[in-house]
Protein backbone atom coordinates (compact mmCIF):
# COMPACT_ATOMS: atom_id res chain seq x y z
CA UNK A 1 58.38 112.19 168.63
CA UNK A 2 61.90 112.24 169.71
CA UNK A 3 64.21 109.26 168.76
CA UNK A 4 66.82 108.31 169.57
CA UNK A 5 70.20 106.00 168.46
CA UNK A 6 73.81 105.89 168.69
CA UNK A 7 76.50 106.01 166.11
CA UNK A 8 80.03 104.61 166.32
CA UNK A 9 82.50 106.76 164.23
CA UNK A 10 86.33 106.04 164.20
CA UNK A 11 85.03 103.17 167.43
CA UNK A 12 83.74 105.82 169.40
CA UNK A 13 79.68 105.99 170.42
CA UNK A 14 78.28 109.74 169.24
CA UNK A 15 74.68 110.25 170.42
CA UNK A 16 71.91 111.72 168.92
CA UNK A 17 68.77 112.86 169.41
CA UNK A 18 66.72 113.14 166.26
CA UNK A 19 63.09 115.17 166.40
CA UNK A 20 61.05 113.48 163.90
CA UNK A 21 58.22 116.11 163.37
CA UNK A 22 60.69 119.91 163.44
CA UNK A 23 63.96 117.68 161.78
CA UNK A 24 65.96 118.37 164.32
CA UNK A 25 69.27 116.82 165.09
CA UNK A 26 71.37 117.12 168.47
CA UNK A 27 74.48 115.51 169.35
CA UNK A 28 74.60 114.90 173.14
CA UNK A 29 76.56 113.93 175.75
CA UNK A 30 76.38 110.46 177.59
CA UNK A 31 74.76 111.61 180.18
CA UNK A 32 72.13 113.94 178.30
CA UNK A 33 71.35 110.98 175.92
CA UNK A 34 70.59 108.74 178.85
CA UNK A 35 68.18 111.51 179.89
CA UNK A 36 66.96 111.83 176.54
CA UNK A 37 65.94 107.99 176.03
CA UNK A 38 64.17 107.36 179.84
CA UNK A 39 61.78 110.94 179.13
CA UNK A 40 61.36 109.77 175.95
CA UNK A 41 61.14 106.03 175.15
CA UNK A 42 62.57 103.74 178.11
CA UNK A 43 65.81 102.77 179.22
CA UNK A 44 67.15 99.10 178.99
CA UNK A 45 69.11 97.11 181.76
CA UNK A 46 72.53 98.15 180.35
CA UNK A 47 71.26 102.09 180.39
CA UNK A 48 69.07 101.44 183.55
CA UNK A 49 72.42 100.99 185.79
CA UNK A 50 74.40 103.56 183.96
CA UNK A 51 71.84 106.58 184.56
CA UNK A 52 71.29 105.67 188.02
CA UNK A 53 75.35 106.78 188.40
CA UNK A 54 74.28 109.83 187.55
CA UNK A 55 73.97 112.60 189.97
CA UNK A 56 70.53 113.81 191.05
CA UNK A 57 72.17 117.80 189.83
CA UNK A 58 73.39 116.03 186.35
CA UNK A 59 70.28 114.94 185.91
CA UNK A 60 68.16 118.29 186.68
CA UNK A 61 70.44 120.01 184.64
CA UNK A 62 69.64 117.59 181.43
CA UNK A 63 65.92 117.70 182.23
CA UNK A 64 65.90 121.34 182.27
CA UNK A 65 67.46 121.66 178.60
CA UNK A 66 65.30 119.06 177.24
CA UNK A 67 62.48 120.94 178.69
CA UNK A 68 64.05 124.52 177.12
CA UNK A 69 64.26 122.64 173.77
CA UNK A 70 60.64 121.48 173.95
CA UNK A 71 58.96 125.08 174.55
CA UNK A 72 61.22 125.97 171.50
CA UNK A 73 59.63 123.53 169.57
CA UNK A 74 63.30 121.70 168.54
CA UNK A 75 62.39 118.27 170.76
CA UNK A 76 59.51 116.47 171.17
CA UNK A 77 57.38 119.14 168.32
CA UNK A 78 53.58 118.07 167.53
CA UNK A 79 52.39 116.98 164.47
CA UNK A 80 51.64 119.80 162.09
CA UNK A 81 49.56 118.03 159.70
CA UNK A 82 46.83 115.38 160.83
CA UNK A 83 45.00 114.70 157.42
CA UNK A 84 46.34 114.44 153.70
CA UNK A 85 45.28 113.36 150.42
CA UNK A 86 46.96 113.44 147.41
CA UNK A 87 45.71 115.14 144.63
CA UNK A 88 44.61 112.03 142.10
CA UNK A 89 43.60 114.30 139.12
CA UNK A 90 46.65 115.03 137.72
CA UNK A 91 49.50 113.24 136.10
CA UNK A 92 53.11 114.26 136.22
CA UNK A 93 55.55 111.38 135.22
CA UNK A 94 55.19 108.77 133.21
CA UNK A 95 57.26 105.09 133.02
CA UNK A 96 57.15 103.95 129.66
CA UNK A 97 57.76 100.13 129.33
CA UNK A 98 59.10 100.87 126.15
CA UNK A 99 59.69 96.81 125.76
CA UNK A 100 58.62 94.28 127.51
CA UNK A 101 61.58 91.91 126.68
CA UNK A 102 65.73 91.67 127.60
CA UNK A 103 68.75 90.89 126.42
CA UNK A 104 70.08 89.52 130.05
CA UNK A 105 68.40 86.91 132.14
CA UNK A 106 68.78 88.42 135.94
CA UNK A 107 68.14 85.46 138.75
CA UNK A 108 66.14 88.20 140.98
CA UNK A 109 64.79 89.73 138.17
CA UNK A 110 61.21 91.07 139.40
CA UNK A 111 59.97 91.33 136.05
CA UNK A 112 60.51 87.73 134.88
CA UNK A 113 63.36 88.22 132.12
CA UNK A 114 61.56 91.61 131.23
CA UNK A 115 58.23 90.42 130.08
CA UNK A 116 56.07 91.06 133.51
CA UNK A 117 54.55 87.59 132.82
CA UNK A 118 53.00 89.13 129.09
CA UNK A 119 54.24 88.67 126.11
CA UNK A 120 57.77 89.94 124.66
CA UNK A 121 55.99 93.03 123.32
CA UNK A 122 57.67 96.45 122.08
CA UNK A 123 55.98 99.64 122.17
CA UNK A 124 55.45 101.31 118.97
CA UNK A 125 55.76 104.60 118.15
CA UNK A 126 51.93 105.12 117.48
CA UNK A 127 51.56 103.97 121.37
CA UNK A 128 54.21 105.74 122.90
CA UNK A 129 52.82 109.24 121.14
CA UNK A 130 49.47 108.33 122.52
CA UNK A 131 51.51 108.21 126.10
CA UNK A 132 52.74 111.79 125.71
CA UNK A 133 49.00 112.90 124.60
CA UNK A 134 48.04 111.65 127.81
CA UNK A 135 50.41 112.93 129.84
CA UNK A 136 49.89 116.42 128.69
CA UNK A 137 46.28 116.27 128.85
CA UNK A 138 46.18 114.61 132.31
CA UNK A 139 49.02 117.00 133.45
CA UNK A 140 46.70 120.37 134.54
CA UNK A 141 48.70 122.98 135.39
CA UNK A 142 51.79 121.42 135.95
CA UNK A 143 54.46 122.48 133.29
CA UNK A 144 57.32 120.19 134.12
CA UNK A 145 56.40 116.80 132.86
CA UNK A 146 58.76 113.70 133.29
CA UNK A 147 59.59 110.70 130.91
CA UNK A 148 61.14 107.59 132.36
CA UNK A 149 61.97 105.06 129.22
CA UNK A 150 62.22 101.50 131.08
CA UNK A 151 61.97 97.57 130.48
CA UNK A 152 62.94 95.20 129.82
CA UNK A 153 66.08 96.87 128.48
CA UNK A 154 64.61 100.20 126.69
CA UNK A 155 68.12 100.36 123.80
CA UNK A 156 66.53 97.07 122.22
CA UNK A 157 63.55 99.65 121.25
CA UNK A 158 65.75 102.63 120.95
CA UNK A 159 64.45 103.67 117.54
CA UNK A 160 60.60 104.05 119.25
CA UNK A 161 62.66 106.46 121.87
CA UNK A 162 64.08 108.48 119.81
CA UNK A 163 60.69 109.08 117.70
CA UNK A 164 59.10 109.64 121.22
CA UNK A 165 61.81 111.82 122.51
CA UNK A 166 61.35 113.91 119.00
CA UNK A 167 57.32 114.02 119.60
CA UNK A 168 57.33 115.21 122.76
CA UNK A 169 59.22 117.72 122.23
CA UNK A 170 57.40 119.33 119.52
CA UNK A 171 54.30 118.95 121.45
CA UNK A 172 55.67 120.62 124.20
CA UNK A 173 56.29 123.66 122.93
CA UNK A 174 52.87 123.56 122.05
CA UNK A 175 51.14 122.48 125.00
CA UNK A 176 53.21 124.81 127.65
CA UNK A 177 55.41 122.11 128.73
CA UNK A 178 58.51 121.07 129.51
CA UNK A 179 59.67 117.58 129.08
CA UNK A 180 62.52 115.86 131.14
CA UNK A 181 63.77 112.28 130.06
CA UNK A 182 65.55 109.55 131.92
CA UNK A 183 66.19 106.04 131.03
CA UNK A 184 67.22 102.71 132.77
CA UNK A 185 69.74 100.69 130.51
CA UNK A 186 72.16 97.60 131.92
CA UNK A 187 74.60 99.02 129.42
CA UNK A 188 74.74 95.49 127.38
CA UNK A 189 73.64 98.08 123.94
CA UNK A 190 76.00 101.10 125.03
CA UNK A 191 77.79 101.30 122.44
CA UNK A 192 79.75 104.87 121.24
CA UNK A 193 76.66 105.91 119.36
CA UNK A 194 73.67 105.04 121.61
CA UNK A 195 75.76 106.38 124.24
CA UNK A 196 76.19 110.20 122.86
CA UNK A 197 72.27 110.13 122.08
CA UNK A 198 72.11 109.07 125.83
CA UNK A 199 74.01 111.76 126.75
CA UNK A 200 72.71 114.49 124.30
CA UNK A 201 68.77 113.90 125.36
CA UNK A 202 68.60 112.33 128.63
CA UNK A 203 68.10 114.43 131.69
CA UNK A 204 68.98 111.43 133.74
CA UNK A 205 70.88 108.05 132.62
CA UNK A 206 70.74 104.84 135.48
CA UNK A 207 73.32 102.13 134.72
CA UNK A 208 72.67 99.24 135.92
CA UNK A 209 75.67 97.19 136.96
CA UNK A 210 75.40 95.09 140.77
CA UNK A 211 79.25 96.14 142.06
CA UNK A 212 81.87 93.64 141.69
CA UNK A 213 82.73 91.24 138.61
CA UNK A 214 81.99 87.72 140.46
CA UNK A 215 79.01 89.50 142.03
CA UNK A 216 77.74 90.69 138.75
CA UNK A 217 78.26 87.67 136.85
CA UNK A 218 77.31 85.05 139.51
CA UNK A 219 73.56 86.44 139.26
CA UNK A 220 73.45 88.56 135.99
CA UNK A 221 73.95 85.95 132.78
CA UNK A 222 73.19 87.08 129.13
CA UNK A 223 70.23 85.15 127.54
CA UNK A 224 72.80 82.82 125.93
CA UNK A 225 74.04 81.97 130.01
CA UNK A 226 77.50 83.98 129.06
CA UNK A 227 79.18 86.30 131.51
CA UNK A 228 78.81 90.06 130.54
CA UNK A 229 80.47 91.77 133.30
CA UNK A 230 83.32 93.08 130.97
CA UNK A 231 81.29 94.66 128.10
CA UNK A 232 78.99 96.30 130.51
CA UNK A 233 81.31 98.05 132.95
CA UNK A 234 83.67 99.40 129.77
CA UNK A 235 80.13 100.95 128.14
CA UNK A 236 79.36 102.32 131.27
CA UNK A 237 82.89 103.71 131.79
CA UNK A 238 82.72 105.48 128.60
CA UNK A 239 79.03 106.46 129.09
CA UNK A 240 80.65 108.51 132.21
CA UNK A 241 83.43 109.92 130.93
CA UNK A 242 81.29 111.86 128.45
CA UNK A 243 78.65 112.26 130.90
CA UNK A 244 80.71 114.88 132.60
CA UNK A 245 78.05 117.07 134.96
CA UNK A 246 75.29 116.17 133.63
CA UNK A 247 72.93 113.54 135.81
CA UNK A 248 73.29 109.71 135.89
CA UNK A 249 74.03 106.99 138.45
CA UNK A 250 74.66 103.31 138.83
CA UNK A 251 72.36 101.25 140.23
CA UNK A 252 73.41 97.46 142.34
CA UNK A 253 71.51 95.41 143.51
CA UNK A 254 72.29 92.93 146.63
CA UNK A 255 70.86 89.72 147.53
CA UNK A 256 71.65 86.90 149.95
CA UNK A 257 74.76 86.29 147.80
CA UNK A 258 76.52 89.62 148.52
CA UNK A 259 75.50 90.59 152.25
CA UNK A 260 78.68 92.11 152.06
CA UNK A 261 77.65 94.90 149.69
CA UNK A 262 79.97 97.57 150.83
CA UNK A 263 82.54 96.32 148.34
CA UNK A 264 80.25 96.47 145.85
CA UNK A 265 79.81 100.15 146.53
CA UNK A 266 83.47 100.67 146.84
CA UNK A 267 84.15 98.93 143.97
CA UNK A 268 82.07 100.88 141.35
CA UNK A 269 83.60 104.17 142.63
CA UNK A 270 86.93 102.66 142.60
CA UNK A 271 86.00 102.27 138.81
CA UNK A 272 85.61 106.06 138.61
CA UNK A 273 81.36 105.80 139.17
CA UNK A 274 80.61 109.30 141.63
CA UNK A 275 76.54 108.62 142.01
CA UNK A 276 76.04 105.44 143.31
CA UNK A 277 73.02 103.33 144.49
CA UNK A 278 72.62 100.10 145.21
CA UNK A 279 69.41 98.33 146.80
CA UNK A 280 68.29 94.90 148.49
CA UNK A 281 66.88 92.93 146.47
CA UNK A 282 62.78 92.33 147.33
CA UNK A 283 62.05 88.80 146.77
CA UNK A 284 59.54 85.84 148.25
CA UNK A 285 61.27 84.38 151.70
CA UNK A 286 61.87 80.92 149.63
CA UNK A 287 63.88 82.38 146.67
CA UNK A 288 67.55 81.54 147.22
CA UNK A 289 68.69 84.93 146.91
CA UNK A 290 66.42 86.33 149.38
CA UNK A 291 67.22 88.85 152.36
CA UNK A 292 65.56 88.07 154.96
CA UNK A 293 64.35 89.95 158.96
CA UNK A 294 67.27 86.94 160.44
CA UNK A 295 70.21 89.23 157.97
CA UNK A 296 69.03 92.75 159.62
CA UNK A 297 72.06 92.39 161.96
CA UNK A 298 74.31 91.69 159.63
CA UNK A 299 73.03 94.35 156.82
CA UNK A 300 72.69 97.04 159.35
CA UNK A 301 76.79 96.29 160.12
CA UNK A 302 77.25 96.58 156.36
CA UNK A 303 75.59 99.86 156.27
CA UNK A 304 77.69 101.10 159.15
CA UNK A 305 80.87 99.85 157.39
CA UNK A 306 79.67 101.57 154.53
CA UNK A 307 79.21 104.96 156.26
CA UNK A 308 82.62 104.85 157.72
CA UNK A 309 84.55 104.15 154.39
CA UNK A 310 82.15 107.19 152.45
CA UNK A 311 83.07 109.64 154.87
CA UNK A 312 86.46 108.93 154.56
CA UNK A 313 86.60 108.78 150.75
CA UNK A 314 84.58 112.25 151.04
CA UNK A 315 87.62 113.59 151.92
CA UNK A 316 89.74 112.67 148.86
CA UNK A 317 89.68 112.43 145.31
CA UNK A 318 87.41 109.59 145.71
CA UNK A 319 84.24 111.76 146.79
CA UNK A 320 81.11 110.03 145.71
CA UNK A 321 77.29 110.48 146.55
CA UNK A 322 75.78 107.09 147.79
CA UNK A 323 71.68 107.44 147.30
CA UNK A 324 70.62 106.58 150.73
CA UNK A 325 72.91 108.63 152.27
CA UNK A 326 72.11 111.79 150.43
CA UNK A 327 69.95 114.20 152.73
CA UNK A 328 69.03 117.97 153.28
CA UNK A 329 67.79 118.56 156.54
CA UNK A 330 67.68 122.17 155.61
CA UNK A 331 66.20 121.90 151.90
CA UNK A 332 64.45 118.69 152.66
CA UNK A 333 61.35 116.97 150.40
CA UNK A 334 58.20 119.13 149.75
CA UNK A 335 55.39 117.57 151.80
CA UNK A 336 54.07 115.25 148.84
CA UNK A 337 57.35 113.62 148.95
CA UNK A 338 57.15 113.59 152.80
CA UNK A 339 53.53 112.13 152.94
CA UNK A 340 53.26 110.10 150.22
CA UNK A 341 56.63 108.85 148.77
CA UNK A 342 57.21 108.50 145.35
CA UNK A 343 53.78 109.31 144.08
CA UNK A 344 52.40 105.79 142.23
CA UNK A 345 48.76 105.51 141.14
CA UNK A 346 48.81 109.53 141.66
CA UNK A 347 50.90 111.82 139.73
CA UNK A 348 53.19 108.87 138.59
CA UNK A 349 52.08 106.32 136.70
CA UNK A 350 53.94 103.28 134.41
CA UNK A 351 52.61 102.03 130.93
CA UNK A 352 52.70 98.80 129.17
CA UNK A 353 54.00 98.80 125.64
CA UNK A 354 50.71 98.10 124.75
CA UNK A 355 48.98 101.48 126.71
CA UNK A 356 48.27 100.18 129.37
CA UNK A 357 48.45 102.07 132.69
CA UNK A 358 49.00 100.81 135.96
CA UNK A 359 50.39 102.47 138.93
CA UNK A 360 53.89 102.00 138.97
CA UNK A 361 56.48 99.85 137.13
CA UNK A 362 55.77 97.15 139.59
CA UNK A 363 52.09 96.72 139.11
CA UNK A 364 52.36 96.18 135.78
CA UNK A 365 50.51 93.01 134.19
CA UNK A 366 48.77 93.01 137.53
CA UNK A 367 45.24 93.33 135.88
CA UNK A 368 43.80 93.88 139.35
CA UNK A 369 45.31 97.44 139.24
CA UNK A 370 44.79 98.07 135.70
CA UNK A 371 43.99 101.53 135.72
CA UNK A 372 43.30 102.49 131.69
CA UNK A 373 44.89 102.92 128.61
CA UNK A 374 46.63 105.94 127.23
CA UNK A 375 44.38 105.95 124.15
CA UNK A 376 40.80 106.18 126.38
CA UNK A 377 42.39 107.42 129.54
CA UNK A 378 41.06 106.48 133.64
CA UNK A 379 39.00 104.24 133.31
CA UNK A 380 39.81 102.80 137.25
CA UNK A 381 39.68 106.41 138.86
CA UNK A 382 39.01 104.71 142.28
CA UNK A 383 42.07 103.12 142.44
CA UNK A 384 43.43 106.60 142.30
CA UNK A 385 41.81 107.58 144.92
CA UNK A 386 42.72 104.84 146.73
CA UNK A 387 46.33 105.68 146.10
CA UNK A 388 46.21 108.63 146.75
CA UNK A 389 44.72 108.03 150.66
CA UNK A 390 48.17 106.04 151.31
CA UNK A 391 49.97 108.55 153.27
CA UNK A 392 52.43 107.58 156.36
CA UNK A 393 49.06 109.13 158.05
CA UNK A 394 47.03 106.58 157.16
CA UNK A 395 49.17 103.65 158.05
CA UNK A 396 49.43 102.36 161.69
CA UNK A 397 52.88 101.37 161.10
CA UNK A 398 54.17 104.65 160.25
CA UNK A 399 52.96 106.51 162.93
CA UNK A 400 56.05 105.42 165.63
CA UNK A 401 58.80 105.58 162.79
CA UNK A 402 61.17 107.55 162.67
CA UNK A 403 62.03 107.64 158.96
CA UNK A 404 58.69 108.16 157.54
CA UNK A 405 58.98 111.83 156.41
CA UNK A 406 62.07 110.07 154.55
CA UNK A 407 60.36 107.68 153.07
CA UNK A 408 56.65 108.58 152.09
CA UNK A 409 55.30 105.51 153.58
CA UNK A 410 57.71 102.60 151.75
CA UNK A 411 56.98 101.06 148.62
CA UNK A 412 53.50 100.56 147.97
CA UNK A 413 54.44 97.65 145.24
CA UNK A 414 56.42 95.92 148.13
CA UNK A 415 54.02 96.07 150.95
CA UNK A 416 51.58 94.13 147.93
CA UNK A 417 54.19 91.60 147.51
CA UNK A 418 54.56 90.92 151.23
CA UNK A 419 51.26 91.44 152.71
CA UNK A 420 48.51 91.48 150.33
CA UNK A 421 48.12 95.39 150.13
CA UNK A 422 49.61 98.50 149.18
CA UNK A 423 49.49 99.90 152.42
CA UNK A 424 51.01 97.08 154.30
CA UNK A 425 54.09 97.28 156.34
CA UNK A 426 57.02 95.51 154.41
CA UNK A 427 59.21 94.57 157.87
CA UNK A 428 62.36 94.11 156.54
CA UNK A 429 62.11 97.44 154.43
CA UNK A 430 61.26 99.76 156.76
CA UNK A 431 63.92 98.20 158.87
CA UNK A 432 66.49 99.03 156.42
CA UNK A 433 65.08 102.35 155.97
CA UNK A 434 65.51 103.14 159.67
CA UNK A 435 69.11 102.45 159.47
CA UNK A 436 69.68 104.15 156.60
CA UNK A 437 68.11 107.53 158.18
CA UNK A 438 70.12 107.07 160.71
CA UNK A 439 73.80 106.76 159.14
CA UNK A 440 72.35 109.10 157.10
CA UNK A 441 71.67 111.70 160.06
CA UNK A 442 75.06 111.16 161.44
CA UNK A 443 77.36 111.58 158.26
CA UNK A 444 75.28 114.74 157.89
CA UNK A 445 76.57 115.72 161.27
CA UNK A 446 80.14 114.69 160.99
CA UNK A 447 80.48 116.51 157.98
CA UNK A 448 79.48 119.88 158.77
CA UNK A 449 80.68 119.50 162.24
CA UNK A 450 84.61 118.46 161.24
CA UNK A 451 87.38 119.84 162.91
């Protein structure tokens, strides 16, 4: 499958041909693009009356390289793999919902105020050492075992962290394993000494923080209804400048409010933030803060003014990595990654403070998709299995899109939200996704193409 789009860099139109199944990526010529999108999808009005002022020997010449690429197997490359299942025996992360309650009171908040609809519970250390048992026992031969400590707001449990951190160490060197550990925080509790045990024992630190101070505040309110803006970004500010090279990033999130999110990304690296991410927000079509298919012009503008003003700041002493538009065609994901995304209900799974294990963060308290508890393990194996048959070759969506290798399929949590089912097609994400590939395809280009 062959698709492709045009990108507009300083105001002029490059043109690209991207080759979904061999990752290839050409930039073309007018002419050889208009070739390119009538042999390969079809050519609108606009591109109709353009390629028929072509000449016939123009055009002969195009078809002949397009035809030289495709024996190559660069354009237009069959599928390689026509059947995949994930393996649903073994376990390899873990999301520990190390409290199921928050100090801030988020308007999009998916997790209503922390609690996922339960109680305000905190996992105890007895619970959280029964998590690690699992996970090493479920693991197989997999030595590498990952820890994500989430909420809620994980520092209002930190002492049940630290004893877990501790544990699973000790176990590991037991058990053949190697543990990695990464935590979510909003930075409210980052204070000097919470943030050097942050930085001793986490692998990976995500600060959460939505961009600018009006943005922040105007949708993220303490539980008392104060403004917080201040506290957090000066935590996170020293968080970072201990951090040094060692892995973290901040994580926005934009709604209906702030369609105009690029300055929220420019703002946090203008605060000295390098690794920065920052997602739409996934809420019902009535919620006030919604994003909805009607903003897809307007956020796929956002995204392009984004792209111009990173590759620009790529160039100076404001260089910063922006999440989506991070990509290896060379070094790309392993096939898992590919086919199946990020893995939930498989070899990633997310536990309630009070053992309880579901397939991802988002499922929890959704006792439909309760799989077990860490203390008697699977009891819901065909769930699993299930899971594990949710590959972009199993869903009818996927199979024209462009960015599925880059995106495993979408969220299976989403698609539940919007259509009933974890393998539903969540429109407005996949749109965003496609975008995103793009830009993403074309800074890659730029940048090892400049002059």
């Amino acid at each position: 499958m062959v698709h492709t789009f045009i990108y507009k860099h300083n105001g002029q139109p490059l043109y690209f041909l991207w080759d979904v199944e061999s990752g290839s990526l050409f930039n073309v010529d007018d002419v050889a693009f208009l070739c390119a999108v009538k042999r390969y999808s079809a050519l609108n009005d606009e591109q109709a009356s353009e390629y028929r002022k072509i000449s016939p020997e123009r055009i002969a010449e195009c078809e002949e390289e397009l035809s030289s690429l495709e024996s190559e197997g660069a354009l237009n490359a069959p599928r390689k793999i026509s059947e995949f299942t994930k393996n649903a025996g073994v376990v390899k992360a873990l999301c520990l919902h190390i409290c199921h309650d928050c100090n801030l009171r988020c308007e999009y908040c998916f997790a209503s105020g922390g609690t996922y609809n339960t109680a305000r519970d905190y996992m105890s250390a007895e619970t959280a050492k029964a998590a690690i048992d699992f996970l090493i026992s479920s693991s197989g031969n997999i030595r590498n075992l990952e820890v994500d400590f989430f909420g809620g707001e994980p520092l209002m449990n930190l002492g049940v962290v630290k004893e877990t951190v501790e544990y699973a160490k000790s176990r590991a060197a037991e058990a053949g394993k190697r543990f990695s550990f990464t935590m979510t925080t909003n930075c409210l509790l980052l204070n000097k000494a919470n943030a050097e045990w942050l930085n001793a024992e986490m692998d990976n630190v995500v600060l959460s923080i939505d961009g600018r101070e009006s943005v922040h505040n105007g949708v993220r309110k303490s539980v008392s209804g104060k403004d917080c803006f201040g506290v957090i970004l000066d935590n996170a500010i020293a968080f970072r400048k201990i951090r040094g090279d060692k892995k973290y990033y901040v994580r926005g999130t934009y709604t209906a409010k702030n369609k105009d999110f690029c300055s929220d990304v420019l703002a946090l690296n203008d605060r000295g933030f390098d690794q920065i991410s920052v997602e739409p927000v996934v809420l019902p079509e009535d919620h006030p803060l919604a994003l909805k298919m009607s903003d897809i012009e307007e956020l796929e503008a956002e995204y392009d003014k984004l792209a111009e003003a990173y590759i620009e700041r790529r160039k100076t002493g404001k260089w910063f990595n922006f999440f989506h538009y991070m990509i290896d065609l060379d070094h790309g994901p392993c096939l898992n990654k590919r086919l199946t995304g990020c893995g939930a209900g498989t070899d990633y799974l997310a536990v309630s403070p009070t053992g309880d294990i579901y397939p991802c963060h988002q499922f929890v308290g959704n006792e439909e998709y309760l799989l077990g508890n860490v203390r008697e393990g699977i009891s819901r194996q065909d769930v699993r299995e299930r899971f594990a048959r949710y590959t972009v070759l199993s869903k009818p969506h996927c199979a024209e899109c462009p960015a599925k290798y880059y995106c495993g399929g979408g969220c299976t949590a989403n698609a539940l939200h919007f259509t009933g089912s974890p393998d539903g097609c969540y429109e407005l994400g996949c749109a965003l996704q496609r975008k995103r590939l793009e830009n993403s395809l074309a800074i890659y280009y730029i940048e090892n193409n400049a002059d």
